[in-house]
Structure formats: C-alpha cells, structure tokens
PDB file of N, CA and C in Angstrom:
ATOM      1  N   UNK A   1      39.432 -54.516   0.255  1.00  0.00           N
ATOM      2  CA  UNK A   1      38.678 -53.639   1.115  1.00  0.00           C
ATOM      3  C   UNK A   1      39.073 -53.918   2.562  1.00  0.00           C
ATOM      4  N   UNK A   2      39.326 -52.810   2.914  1.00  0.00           N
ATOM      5  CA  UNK A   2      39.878 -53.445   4.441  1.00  0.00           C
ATOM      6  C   UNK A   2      38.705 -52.945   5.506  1.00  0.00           C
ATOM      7  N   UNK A   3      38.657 -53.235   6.530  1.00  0.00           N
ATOM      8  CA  UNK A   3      37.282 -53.092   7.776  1.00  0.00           C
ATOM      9  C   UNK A   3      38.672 -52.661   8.940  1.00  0.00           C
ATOM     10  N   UNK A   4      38.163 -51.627   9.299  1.00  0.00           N
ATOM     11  CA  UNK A   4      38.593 -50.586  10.886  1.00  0.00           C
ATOM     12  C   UNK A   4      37.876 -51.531  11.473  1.00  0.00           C
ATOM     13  N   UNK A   5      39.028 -51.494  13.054  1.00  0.00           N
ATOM     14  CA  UNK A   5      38.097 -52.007  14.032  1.00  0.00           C
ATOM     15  C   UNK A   5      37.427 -50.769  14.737  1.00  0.00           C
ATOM     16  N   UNK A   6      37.100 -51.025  15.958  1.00  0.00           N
ATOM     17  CA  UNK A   6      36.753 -50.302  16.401  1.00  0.00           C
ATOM     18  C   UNK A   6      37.644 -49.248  17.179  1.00  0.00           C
ATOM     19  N   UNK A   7      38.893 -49.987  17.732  1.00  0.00           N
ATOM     20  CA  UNK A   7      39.487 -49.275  18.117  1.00  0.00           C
ATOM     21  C   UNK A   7      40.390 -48.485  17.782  1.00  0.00           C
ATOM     22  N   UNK A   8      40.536 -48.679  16.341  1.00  0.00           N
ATOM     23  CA  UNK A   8      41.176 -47.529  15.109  1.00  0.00           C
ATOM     24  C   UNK A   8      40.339 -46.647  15.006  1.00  0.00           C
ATOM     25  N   UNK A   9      39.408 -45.983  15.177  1.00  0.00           N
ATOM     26  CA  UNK A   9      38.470 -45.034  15.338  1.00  0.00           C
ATOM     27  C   UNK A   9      39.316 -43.781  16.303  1.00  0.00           C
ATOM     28  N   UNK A  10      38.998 -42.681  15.554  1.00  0.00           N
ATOM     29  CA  UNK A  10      39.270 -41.363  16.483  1.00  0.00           C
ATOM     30  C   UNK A  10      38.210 -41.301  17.243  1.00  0.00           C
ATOM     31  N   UNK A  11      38.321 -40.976  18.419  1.00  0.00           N
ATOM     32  CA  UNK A  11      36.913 -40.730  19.253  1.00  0.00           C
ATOM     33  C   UNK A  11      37.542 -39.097  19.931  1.00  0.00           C
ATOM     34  N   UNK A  12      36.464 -38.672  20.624  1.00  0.00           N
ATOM     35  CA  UNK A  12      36.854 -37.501  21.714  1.00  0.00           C
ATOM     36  C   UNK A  12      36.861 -37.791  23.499  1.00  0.00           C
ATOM     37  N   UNK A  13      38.281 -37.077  23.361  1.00  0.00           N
ATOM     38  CA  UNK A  13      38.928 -37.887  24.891  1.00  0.00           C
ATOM     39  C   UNK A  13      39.054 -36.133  26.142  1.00  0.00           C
ATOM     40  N   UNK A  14      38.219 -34.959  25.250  1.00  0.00           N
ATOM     41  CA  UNK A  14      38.592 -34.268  26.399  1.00  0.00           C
ATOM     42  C   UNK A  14      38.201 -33.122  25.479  1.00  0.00           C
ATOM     43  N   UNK A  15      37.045 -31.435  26.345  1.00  0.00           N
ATOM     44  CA  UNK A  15      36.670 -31.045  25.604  1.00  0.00           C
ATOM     45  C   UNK A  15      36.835 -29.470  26.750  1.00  0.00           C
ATOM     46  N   UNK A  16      37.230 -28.383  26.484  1.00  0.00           N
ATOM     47  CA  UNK A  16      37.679 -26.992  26.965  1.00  0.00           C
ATOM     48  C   UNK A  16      37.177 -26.137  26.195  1.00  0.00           C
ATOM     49  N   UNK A  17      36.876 -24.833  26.524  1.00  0.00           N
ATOM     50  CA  UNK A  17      36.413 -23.673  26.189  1.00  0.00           C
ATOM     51  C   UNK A  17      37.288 -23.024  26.866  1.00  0.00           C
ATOM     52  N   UNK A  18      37.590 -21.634  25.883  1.00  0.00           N
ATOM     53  CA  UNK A  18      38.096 -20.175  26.654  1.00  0.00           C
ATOM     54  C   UNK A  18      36.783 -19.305  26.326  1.00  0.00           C
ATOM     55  N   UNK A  19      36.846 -18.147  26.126  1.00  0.00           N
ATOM     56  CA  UNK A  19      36.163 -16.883  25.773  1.00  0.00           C
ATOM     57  C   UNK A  19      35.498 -16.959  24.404  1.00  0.00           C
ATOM     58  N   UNK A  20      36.690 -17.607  23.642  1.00  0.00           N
ATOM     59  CA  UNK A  20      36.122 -17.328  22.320  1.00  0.00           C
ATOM     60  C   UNK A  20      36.469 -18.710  21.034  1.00  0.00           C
ATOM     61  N   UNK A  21      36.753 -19.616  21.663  1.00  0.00           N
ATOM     62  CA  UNK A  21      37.094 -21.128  21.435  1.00  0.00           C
ATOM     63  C   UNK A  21      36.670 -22.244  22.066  1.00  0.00           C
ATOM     64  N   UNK A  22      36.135 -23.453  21.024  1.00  0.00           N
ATOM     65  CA  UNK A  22      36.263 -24.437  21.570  1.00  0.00           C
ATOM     66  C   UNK A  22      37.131 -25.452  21.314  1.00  0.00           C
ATOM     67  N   UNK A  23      37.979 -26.536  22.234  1.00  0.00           N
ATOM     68  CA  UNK A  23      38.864 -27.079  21.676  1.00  0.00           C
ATOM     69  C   UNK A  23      38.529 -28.419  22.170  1.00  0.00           C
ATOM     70  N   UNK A  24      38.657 -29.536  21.260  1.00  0.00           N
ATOM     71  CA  UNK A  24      38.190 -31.374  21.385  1.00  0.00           C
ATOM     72  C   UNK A  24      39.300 -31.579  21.422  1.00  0.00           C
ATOM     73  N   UNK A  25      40.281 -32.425  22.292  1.00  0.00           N
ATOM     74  CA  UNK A  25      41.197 -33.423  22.410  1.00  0.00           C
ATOM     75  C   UNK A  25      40.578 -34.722  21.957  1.00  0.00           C
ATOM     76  N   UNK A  26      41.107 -35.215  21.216  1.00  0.00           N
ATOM     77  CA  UNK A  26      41.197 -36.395  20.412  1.00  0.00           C
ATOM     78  C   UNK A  26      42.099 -37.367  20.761  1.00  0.00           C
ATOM     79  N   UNK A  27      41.398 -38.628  20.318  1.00  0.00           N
ATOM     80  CA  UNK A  27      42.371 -40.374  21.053  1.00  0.00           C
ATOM     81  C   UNK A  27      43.502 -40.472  19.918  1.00  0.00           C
ATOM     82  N   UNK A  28      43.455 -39.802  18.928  1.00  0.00           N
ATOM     83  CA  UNK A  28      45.102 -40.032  17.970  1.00  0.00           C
ATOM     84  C   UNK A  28      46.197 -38.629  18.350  1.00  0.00           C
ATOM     85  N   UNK A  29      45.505 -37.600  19.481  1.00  0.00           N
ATOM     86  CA  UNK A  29      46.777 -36.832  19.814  1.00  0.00           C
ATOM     87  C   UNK A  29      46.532 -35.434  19.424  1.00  0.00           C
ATOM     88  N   UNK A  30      45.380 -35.384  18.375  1.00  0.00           N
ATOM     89  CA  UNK A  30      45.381 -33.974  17.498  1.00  0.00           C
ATOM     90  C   UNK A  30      43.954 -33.466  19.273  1.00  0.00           C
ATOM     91  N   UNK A  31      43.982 -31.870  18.722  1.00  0.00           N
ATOM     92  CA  UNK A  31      43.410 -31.335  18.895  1.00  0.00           C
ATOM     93  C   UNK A  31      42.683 -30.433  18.361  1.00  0.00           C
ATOM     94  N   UNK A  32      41.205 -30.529  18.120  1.00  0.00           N
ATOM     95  CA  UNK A  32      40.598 -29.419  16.975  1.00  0.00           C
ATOM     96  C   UNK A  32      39.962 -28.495  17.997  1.00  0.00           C
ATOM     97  N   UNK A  33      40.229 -27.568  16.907  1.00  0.00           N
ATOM     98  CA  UNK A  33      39.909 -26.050  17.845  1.00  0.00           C
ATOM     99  C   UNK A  33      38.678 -25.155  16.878  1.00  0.00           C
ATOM    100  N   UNK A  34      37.909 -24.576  17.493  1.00  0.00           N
ATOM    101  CA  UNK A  34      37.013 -24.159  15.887  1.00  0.00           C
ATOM    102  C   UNK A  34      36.128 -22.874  17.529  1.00  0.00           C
ATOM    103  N   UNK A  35      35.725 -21.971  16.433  1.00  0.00           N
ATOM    104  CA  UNK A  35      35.075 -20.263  17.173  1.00  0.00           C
ATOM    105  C   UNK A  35      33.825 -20.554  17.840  1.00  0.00           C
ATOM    106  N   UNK A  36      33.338 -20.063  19.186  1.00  0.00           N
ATOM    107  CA  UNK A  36      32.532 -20.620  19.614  1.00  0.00           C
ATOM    108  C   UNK A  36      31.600 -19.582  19.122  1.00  0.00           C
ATOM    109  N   UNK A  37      31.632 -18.768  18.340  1.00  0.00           N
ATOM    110  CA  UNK A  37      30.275 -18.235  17.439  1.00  0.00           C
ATOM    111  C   UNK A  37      29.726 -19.427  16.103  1.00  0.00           C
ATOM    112  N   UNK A  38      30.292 -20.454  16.256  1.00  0.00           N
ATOM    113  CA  UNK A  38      30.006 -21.170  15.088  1.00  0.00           C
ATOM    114  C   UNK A  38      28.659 -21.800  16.025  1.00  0.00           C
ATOM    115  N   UNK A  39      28.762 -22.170  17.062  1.00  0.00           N
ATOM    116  CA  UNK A  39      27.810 -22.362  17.999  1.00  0.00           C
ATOM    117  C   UNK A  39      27.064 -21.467  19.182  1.00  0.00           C
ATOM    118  N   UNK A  40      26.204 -20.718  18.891  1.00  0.00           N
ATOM    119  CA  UNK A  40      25.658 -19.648  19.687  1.00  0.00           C
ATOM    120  C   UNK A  40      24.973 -20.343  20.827  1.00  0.00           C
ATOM    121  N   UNK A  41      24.657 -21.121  21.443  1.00  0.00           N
ATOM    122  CA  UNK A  41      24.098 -21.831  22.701  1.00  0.00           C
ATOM    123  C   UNK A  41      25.524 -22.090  23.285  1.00  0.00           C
ATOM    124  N   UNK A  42      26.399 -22.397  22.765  1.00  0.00           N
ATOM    125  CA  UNK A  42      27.972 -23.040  23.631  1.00  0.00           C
ATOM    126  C   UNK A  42      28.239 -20.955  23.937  1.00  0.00           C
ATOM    127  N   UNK A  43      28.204 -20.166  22.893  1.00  0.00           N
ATOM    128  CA  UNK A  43      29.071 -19.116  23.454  1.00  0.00           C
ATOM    129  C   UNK A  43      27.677 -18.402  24.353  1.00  0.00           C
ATOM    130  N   UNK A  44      27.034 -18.330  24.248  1.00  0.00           N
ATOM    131  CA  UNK A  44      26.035 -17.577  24.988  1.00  0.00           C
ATOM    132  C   UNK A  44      25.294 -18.442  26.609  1.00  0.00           C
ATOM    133  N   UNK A  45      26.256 -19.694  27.048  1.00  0.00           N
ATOM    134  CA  UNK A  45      26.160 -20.845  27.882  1.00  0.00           C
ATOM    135  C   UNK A  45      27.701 -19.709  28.863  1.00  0.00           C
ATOM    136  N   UNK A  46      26.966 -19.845  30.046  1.00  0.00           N
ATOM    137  CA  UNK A  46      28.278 -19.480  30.757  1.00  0.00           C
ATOM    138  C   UNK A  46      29.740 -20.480  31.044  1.00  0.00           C
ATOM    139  N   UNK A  47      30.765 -20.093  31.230  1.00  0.00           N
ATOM    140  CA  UNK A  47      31.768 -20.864  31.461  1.00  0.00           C
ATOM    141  C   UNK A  47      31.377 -22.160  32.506  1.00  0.00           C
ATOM    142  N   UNK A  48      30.518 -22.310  33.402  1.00  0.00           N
ATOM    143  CA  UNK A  48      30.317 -23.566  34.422  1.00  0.00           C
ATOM    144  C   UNK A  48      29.686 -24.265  32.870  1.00  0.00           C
ATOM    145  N   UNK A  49      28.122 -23.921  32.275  1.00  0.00           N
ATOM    146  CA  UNK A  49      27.719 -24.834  31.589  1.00  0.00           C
ATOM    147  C   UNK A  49      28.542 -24.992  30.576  1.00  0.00           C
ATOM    148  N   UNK A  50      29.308 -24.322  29.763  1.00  0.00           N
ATOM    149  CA  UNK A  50      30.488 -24.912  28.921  1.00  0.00           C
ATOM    150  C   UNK A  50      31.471 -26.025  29.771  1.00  0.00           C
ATOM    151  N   UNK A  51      31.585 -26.119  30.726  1.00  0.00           N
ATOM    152  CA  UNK A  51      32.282 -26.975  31.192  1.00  0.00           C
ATOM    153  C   UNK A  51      31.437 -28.372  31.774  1.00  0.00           C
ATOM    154  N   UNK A  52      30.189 -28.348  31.764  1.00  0.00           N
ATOM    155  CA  UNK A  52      29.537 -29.672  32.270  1.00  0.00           C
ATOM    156  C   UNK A  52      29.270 -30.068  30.797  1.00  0.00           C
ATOM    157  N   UNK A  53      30.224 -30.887  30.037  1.00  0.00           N
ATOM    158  CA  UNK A  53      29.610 -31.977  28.911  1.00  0.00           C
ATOM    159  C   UNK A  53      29.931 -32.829  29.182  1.00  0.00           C
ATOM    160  N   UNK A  54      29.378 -33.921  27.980  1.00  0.00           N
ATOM    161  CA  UNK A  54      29.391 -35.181  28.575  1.00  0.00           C
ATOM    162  C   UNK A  54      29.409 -36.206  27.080  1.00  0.00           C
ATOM    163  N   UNK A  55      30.198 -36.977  26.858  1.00  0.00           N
ATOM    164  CA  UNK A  55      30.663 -37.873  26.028  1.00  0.00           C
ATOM    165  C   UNK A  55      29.356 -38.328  25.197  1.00  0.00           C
ATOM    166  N   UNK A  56      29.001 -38.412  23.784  1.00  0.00           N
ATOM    167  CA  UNK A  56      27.872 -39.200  23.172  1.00  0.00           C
ATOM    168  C   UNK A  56      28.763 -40.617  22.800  1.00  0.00           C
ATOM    169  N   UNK A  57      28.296 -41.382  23.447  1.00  0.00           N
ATOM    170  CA  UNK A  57      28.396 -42.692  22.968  1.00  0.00           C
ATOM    171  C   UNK A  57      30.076 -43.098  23.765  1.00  0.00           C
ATOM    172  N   UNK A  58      30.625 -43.200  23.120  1.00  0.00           N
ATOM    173  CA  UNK A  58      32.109 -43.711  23.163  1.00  0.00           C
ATOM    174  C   UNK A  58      33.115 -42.508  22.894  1.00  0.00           C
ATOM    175  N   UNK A  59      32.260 -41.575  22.384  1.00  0.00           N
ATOM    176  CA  UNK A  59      33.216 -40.635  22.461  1.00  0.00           C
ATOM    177  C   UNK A  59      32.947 -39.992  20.404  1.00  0.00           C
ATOM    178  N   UNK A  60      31.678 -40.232  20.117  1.00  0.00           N
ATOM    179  CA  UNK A  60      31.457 -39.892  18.496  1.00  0.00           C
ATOM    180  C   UNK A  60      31.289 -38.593  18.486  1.00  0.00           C
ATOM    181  N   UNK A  61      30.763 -38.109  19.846  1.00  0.00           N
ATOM    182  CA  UNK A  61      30.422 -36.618  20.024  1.00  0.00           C
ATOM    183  C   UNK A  61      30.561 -36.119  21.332  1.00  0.00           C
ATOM    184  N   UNK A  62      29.812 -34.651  21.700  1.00  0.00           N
ATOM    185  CA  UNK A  62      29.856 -33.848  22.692  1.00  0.00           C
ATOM    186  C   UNK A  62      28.531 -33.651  23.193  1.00  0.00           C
ATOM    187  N   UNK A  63      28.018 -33.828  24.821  1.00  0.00           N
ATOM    188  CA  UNK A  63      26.651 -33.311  24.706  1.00  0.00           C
ATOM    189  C   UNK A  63      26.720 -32.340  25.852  1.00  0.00           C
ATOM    190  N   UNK A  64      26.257 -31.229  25.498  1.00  0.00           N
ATOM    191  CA  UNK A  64      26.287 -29.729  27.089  1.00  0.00           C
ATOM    192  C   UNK A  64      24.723 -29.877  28.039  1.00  0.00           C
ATOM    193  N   UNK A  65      24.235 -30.867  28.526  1.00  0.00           N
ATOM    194  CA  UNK A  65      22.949 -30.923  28.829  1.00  0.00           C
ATOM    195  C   UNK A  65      22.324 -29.394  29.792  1.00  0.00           C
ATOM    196  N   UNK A  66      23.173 -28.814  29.915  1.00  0.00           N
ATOM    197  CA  UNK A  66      22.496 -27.535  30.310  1.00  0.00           C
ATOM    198  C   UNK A  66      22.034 -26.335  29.341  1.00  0.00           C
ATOM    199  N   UNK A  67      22.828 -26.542  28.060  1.00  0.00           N
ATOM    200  CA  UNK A  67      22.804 -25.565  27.198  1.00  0.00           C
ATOM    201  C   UNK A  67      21.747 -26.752  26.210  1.00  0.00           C
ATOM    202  N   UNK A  68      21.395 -28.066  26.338  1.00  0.00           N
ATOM    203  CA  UNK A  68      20.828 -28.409  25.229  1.00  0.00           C
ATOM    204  C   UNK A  68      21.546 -28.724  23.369  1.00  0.00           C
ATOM    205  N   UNK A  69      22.677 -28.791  23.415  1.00  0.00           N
ATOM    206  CA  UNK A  69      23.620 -28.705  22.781  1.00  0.00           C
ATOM    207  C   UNK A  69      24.384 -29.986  22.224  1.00  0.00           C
ATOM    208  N   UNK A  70      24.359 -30.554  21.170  1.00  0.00           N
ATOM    209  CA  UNK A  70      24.809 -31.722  20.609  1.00  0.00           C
ATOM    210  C   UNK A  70      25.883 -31.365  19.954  1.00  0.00           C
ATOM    211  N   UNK A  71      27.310 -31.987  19.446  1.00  0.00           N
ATOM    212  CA  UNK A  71      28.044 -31.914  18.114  1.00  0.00           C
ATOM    213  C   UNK A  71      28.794 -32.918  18.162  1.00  0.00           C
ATOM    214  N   UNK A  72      28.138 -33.553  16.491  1.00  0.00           N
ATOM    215  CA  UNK A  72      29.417 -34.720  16.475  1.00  0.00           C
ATOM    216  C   UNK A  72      31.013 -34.628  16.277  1.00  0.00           C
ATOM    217  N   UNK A  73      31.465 -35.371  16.604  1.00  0.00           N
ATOM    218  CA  UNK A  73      32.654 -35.182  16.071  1.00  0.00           C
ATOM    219  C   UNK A  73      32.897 -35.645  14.325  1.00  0.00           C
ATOM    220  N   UNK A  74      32.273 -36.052  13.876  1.00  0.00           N
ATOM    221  CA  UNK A  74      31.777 -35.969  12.160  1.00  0.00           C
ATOM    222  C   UNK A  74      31.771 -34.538  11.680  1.00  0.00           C
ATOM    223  N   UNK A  75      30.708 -33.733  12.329  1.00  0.00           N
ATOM    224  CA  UNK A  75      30.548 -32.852  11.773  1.00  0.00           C
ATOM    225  C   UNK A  75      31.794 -31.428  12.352  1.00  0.00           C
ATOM    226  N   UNK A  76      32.042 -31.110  13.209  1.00  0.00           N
ATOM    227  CA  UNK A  76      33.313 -30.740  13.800  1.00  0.00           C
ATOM    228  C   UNK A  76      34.499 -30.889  13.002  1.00  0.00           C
ATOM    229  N   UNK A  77      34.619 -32.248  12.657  1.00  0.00           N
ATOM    230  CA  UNK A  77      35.949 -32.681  11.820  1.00  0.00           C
ATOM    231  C   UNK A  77      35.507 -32.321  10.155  1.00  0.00           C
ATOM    232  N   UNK A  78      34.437 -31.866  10.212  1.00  0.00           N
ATOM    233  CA  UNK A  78      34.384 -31.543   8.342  1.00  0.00           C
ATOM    234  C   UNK A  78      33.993 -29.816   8.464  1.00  0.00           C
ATOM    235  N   UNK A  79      33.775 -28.858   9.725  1.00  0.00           N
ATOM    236  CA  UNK A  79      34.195 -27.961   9.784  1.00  0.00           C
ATOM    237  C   UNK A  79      32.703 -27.358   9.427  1.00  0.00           C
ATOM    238  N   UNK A  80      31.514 -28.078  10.169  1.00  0.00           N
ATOM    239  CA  UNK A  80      30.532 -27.340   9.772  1.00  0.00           C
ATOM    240  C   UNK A  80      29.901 -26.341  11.621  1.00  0.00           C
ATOM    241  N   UNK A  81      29.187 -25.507  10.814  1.00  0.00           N
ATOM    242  CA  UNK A  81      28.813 -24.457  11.968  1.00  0.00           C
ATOM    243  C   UNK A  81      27.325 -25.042  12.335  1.00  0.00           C
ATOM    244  N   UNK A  82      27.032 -24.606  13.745  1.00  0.00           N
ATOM    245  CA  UNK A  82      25.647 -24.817  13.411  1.00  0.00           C
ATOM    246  C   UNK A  82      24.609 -24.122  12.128  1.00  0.00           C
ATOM    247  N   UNK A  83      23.708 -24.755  11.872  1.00  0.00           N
ATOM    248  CA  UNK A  83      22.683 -24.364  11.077  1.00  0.00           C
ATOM    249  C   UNK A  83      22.123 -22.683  11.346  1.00  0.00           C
ATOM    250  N   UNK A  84      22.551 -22.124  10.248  1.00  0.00           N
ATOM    251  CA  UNK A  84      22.349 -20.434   9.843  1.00  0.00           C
ATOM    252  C   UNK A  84      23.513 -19.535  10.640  1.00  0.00           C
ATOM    253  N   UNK A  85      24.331 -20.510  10.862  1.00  0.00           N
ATOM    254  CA  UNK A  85      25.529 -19.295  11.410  1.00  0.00           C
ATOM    255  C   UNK A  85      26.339 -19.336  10.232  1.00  0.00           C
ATOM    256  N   UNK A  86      27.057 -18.243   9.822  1.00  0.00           N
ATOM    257  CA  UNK A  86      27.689 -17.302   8.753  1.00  0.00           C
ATOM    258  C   UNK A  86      29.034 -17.659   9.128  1.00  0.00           C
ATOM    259  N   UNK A  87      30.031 -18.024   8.426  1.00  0.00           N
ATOM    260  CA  UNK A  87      31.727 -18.367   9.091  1.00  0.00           C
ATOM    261  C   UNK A  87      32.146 -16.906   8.444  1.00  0.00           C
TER     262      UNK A  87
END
C-alpha cells in the first residue's frame, strides 16, 4: 500500500471564465474545462464576480464569495453539475 504525500496531490493553481466556460488550471499541467450552465450562480454572476475567487484550502477547491459559490475540485474532476441541473 503506498501513502501520497502531500505534495503529489493535484491541487488548483488558476481559475478563468469566458461566456460560456469555466476552465481550472491544475498543479500537474492539465486543464479542466466544463459549461458554465452546469453552474447557474457562476453563469448568471457577472464577468468581475466570476473573476474574484479564491482558493479553498491549498487549492482542493474554488470559492466565488460574491456569487456564494463553492466547487471542489473532487467533484469537477468526476464531472458532476450542480444539484438539479440537467447535462
């Protein structure tokens, strides 16, 4: 059984919106990109409050404190929408 440290961990190192996307830069290089209708507070948040977030923790997640808006990067990376949005 082997144990990750900590710093083998993907975290989130950098987070952008256009019109109709959001995209997480990631500490191994990838970038995930996923529809900002999967989140209706991020697309219905104007471009300034899409752009004021702010790191949860070390980087496990995303927080928009103007829009009220959490997402881990757990759930992001397994491709879920918020709760009652339709993909």
């Amino acid at each position: 059984m082997s144990i990750a440290r900590a710093t083998d961990r993907v975290v989130v190192r950098n987070v952008r919106c256009d019109e109709t996307m959001l995209f997480v830069d990631l500490s191994d290089g990838r970038t995930l990109g996923t529809p900002l209708f999967w989140y209706p507070r991020l697309l219905g948040a104007t471009p300034e409050q899409r752009a004021h977030w702010e790191l949860l923790g070390t980087g496990a997640g995303v927080h928009w404190p103007d829009v009220d808006e959490d997402l881990s990067l757990e759930g992001m990376l397994a491709g879920r929408a918020a709760p009652g949005v339709v993909k």
